[in-house]
C-alpha atoms as a PDB file:
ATOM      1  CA  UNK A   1     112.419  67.119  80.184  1.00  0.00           C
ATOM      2  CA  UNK A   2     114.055  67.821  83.386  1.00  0.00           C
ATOM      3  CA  UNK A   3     113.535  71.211  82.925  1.00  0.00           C
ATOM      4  CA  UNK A   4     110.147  71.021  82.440  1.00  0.00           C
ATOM      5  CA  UNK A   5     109.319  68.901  85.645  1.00  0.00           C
ATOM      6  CA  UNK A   6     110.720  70.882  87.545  1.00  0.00           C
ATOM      7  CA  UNK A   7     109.253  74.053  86.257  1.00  0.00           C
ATOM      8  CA  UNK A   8     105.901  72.411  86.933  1.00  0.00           C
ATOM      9  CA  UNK A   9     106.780  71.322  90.387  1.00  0.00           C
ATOM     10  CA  UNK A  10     107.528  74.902  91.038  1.00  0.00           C
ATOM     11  CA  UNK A  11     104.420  76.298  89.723  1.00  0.00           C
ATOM     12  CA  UNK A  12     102.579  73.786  91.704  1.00  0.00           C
ATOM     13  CA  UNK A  13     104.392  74.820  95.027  1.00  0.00           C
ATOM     14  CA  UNK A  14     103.633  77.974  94.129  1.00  0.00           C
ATOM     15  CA  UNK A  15     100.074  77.614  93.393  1.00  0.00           C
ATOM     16  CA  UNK A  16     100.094  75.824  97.119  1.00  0.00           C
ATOM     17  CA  UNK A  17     101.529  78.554  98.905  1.00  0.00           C
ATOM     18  CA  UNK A  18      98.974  80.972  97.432  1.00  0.00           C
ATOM     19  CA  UNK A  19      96.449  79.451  98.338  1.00  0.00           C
ATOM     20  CA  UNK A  20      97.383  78.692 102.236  1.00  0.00           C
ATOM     21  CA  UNK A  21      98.337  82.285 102.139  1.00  0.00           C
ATOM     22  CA  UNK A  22      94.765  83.074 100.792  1.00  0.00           C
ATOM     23  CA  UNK A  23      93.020  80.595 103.454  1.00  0.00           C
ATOM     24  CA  UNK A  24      95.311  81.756 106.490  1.00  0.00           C
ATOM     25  CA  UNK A  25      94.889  85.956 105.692  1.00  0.00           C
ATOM     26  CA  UNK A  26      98.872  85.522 106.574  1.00  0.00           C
ATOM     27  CA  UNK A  27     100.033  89.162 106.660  1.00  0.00           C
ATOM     28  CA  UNK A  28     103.448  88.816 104.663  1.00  0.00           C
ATOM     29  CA  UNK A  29     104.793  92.071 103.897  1.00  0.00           C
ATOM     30  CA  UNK A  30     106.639  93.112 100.827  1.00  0.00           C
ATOM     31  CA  UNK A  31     110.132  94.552 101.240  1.00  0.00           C
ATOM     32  CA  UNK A  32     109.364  98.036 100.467  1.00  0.00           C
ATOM     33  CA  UNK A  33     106.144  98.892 102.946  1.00  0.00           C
ATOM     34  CA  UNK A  34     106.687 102.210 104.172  1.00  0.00           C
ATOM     35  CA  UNK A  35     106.035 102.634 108.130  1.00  0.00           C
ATOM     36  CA  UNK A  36     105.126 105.879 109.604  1.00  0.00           C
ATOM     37  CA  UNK A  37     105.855 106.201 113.148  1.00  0.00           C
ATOM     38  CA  UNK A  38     103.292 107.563 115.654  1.00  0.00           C
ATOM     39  CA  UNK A  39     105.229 106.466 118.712  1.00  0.00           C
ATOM     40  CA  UNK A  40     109.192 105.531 118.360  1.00  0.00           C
ATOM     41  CA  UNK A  41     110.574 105.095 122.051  1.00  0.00           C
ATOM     42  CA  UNK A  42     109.676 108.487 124.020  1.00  0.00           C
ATOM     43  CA  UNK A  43     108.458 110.647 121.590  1.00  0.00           C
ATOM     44  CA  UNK A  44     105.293 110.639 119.640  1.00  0.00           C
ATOM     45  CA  UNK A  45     102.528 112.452 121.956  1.00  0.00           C
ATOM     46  CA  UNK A  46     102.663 115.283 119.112  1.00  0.00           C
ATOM     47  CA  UNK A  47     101.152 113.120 116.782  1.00  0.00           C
ATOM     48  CA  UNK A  48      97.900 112.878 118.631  1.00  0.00           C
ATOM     49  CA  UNK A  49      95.232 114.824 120.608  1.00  0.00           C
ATOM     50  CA  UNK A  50      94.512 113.789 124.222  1.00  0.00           C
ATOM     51  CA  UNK A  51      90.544 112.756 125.109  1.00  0.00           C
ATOM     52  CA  UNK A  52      89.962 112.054 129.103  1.00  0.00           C
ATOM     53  CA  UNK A  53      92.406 113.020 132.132  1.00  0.00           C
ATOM     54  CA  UNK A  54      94.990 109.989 131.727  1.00  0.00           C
ATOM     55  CA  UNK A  55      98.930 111.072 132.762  1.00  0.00           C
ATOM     56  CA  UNK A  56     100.554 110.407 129.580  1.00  0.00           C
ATOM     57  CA  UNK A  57     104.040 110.587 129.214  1.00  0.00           C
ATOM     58  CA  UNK A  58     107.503 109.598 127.966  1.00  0.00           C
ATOM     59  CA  UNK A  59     109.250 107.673 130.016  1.00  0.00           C
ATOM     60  CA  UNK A  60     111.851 104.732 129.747  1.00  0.00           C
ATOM     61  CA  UNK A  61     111.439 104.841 126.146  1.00  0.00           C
ATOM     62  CA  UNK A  62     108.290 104.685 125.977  1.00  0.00           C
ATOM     63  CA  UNK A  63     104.956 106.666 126.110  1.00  0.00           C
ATOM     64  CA  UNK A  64     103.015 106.045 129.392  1.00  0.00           C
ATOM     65  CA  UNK A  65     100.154 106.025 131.368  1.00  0.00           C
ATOM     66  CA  UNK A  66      99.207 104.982 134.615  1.00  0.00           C
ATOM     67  CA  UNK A  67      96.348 107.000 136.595  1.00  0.00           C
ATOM     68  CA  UNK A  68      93.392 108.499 135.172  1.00  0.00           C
ATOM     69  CA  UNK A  69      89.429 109.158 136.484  1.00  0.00           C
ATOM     70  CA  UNK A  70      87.691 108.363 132.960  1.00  0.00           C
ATOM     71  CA  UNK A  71      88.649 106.428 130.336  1.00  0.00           C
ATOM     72  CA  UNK A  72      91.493 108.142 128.435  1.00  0.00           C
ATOM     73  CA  UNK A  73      92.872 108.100 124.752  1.00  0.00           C
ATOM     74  CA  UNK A  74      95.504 109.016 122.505  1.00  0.00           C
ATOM     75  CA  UNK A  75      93.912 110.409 119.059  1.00  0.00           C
ATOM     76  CA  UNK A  76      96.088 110.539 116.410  1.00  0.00           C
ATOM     77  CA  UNK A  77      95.724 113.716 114.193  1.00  0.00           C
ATOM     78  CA  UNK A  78      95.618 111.905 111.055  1.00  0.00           C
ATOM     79  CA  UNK A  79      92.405 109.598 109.822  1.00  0.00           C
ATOM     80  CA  UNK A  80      93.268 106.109 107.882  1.00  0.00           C
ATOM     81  CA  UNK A  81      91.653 103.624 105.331  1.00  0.00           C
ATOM     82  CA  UNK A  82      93.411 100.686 104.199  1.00  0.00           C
ATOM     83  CA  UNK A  83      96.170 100.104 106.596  1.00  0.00           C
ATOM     84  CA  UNK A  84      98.453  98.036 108.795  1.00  0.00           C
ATOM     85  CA  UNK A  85      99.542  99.117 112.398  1.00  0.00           C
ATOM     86  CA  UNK A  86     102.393  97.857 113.749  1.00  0.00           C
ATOM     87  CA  UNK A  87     102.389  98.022 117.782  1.00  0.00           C
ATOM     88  CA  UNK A  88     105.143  96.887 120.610  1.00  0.00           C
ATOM     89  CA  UNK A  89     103.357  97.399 123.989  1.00  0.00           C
ATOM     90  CA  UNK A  90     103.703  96.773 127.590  1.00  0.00           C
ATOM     91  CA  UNK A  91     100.920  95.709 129.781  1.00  0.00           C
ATOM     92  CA  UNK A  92     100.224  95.025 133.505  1.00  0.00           C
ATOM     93  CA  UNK A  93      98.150  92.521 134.293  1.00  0.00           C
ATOM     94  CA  UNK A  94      95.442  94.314 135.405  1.00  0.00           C
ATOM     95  CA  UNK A  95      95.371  96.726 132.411  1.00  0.00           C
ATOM     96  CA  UNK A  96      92.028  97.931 130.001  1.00  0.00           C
ATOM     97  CA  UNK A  97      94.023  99.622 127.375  1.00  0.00           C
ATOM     98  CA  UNK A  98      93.515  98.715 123.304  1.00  0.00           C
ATOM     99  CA  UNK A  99      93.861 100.446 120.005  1.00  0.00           C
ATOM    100  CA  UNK A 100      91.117 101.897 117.997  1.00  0.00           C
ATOM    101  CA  UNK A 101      91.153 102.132 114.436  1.00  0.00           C
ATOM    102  CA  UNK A 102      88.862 103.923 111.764  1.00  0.00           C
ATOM    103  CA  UNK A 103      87.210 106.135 114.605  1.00  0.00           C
ATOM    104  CA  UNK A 104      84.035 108.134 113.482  1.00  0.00           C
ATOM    105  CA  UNK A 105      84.086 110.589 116.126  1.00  0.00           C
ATOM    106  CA  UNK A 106      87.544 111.657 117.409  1.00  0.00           C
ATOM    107  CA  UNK A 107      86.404 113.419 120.756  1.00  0.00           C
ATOM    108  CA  UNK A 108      83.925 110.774 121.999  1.00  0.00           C
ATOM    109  CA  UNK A 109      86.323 107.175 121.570  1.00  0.00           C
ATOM    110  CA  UNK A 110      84.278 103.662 121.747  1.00  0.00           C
ATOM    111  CA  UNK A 111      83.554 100.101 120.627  1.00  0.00           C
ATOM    112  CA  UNK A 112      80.424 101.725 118.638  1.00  0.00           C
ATOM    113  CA  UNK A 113      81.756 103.931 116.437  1.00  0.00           C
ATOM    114  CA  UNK A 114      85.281 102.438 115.934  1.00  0.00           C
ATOM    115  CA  UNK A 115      86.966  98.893 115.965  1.00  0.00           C
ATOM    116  CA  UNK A 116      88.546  98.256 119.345  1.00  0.00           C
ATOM    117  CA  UNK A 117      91.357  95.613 119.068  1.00  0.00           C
ATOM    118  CA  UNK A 118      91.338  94.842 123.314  1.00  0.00           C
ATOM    119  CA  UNK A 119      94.402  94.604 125.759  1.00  0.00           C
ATOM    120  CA  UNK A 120      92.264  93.280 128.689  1.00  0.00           C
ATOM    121  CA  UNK A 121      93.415  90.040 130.276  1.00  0.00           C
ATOM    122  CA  UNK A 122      90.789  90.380 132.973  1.00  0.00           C
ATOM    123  CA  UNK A 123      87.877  91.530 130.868  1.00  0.00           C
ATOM    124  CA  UNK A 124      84.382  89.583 132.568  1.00  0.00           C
ATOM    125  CA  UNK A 125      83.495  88.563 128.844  1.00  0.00           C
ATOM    126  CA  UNK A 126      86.981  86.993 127.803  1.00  0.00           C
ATOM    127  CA  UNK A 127      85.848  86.269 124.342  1.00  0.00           C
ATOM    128  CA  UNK A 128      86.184  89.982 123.691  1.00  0.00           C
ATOM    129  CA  UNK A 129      89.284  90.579 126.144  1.00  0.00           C
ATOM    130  CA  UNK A 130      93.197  90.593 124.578  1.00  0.00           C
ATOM    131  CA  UNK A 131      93.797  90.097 120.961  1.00  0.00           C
ATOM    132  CA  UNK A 132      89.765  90.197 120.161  1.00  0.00           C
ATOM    133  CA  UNK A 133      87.961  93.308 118.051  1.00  0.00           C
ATOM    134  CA  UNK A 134      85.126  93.919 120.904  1.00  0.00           C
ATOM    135  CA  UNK A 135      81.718  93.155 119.678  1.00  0.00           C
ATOM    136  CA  UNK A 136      82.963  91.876 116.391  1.00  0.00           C
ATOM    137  CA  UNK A 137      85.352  89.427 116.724  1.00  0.00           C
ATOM    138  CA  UNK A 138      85.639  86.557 119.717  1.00  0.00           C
ATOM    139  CA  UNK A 139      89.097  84.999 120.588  1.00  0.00           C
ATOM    140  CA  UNK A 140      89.396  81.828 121.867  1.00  0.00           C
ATOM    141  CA  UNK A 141      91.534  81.034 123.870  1.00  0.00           C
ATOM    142  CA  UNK A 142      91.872  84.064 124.824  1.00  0.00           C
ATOM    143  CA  UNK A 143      95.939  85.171 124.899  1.00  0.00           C
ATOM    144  CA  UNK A 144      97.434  86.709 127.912  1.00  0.00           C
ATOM    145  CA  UNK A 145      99.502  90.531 127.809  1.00  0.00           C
ATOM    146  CA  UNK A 146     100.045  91.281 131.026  1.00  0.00           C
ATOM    147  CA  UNK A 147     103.146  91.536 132.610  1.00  0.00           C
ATOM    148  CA  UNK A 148     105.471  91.467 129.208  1.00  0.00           C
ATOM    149  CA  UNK A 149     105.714  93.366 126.239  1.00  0.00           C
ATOM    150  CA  UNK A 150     104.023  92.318 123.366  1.00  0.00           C
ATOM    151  CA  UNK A 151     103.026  92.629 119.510  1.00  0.00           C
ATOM    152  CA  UNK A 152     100.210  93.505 117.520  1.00  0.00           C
ATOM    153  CA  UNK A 153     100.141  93.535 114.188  1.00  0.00           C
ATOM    154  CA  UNK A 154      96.558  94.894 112.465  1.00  0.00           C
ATOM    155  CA  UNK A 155      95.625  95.261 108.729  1.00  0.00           C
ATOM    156  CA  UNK A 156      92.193  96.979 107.592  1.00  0.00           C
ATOM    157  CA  UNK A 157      91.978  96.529 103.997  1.00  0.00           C
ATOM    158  CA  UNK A 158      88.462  97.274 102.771  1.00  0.00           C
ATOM    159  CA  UNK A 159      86.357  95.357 104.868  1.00  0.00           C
ATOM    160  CA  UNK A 160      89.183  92.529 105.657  1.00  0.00           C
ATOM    161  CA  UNK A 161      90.530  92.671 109.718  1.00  0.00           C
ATOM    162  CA  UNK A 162      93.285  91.062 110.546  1.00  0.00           C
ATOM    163  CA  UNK A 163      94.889  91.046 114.145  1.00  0.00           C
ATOM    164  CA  UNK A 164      98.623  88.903 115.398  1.00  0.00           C
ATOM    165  CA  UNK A 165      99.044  88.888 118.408  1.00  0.00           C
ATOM    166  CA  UNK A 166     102.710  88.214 118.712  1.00  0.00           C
ATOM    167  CA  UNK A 167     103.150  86.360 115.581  1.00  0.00           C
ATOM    168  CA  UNK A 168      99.665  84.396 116.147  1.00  0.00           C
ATOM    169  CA  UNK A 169      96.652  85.531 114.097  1.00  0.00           C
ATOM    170  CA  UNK A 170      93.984  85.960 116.448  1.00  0.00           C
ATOM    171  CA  UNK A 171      91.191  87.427 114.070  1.00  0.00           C
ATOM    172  CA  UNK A 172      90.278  87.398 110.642  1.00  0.00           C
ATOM    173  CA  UNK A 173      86.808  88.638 109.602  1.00  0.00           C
ATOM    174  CA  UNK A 174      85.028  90.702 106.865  1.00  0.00           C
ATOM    175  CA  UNK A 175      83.257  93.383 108.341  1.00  0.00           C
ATOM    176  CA  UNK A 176      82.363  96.726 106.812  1.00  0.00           C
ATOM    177  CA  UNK A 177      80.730  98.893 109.472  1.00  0.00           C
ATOM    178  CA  UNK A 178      83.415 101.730 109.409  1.00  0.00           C
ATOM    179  CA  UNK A 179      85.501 102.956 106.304  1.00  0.00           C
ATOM    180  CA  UNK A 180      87.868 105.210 107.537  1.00  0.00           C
ATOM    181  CA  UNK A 181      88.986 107.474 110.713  1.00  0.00           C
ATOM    182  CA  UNK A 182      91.880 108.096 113.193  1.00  0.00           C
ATOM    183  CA  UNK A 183      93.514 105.506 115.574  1.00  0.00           C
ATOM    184  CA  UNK A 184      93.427 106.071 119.349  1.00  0.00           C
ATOM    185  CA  UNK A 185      95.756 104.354 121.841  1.00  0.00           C
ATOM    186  CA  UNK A 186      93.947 103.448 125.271  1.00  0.00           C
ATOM    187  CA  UNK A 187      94.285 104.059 128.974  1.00  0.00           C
ATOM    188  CA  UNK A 188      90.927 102.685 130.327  1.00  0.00           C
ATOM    189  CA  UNK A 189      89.031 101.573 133.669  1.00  0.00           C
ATOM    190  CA  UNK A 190      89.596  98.345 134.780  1.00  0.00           C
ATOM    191  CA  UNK A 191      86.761  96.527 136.616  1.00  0.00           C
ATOM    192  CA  UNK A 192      84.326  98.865 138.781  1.00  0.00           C
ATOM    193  CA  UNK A 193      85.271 101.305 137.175  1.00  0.00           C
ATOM    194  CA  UNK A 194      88.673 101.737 138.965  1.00  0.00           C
ATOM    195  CA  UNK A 195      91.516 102.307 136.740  1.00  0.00           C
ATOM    196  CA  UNK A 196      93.356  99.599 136.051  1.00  0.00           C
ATOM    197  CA  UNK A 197      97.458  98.876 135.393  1.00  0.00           C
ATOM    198  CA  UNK A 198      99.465 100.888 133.340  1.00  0.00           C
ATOM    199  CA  UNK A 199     100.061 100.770 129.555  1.00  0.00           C
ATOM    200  CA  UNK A 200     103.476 101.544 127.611  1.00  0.00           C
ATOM    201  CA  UNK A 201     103.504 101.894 123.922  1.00  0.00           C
ATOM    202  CA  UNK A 202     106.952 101.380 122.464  1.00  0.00           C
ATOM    203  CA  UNK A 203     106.379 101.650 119.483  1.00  0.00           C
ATOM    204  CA  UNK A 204     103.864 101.917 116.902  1.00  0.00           C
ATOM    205  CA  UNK A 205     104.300 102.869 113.195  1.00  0.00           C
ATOM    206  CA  UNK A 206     101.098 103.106 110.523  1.00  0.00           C
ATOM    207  CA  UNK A 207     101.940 102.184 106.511  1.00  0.00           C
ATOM    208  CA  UNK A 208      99.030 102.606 103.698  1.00  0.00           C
ATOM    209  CA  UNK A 209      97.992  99.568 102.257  1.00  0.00           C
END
């Protein structure tokens, strides 16, 4: 008999955790997901194609930009599906920088053919700014990058998105506008079209879902 209750309280703790899991979109990962790395400390820019003028580079372990006269991207060479990136990233505070995923057009980078998850503390419409998927998904509040380094964590599986913003899930929305495409990493204007603080990618690694 003991057995038994206790077999059943199991199986209902179980059936609890499922379904908060379920409710939440909590991204646990099992043990044996594969990451690809795109960026690991300084190297990485081989793994993409440059769009725009920006100055990337590696420096202090990182990948880094800081000046540019358009709006400039890092296109990886590879296109995704189902996916989940994980990012480490420094911002200023002043920086318009975010990643891209399932881009449609890999020379011409935007909110309207891709999904932009935003780094942009001072964006004029904050419900789109940091940790938000502009024009799809509003954050509120909004979360703050600059000035520290940070995490994102992002899953595209069919037309689930999920975005954690260091450890916090920020969005979590069915949407099915694009299917597939490359990721870009940002170095964008800041207001007025001036460019804005610099961005350091530390990291970022890619596994299939």
């Amino acid at each position: 008999m003991t057995f038994k209750f206790l077999s059943g309280r199991f199986t209902l703790a179980a059936g609890l955790l499922s379904g908060a899991l379920a409710l939440t979109g909590c991204s646990l990962m099992p043990s044996q997901t594969k990451w690809t790395s795109l960026v690991d400390g300084a190297s990485g820019l081989e793994n993409f194609d440059r769009v725009g003028d920006a100055n990337w580079r590696a420096e202090d372990g990182a990948i880094v930009a800081d000046k540019a006269k358009v709006a400039s991207y890092l296109v990886s060479k590879n296109s995704y599906k189902d996916f989940q990136i994980r990012a480490e990233f420094w911002a200023d505070h002043t920086t318009n920088s975010g990643i891209f995923i399932r881009l449609s057009d890999p020379k011409k980078v935007a909110a309207t053919n891709s999904y932009e998850v935003n780094i942009y503390d001072q964006r004029p419409e904050p419900s789109y700014g940091t940790a938000a998927i502009v024009d799809i998904a509003k954050v509120s509040p909004m979360p703050k990058a600059g000035g520290k380094w940070n995490t994102f964590l992002i899953t595209a599986k069919g037309s689930n998105l999920i975005v954690e913003f260091n450890g916090v899930q920020t969005v979590n929305i069915q949407d099915s506008k694009f299917a597939s495409g490359p990721i870009a990493l940002q170095f964008g204007n800041g207001p007025k079209d001036a460019p804005g603080g610099a961005i350091k990618w530390r990291k970022v690694q890619i596994s299939a879902l």
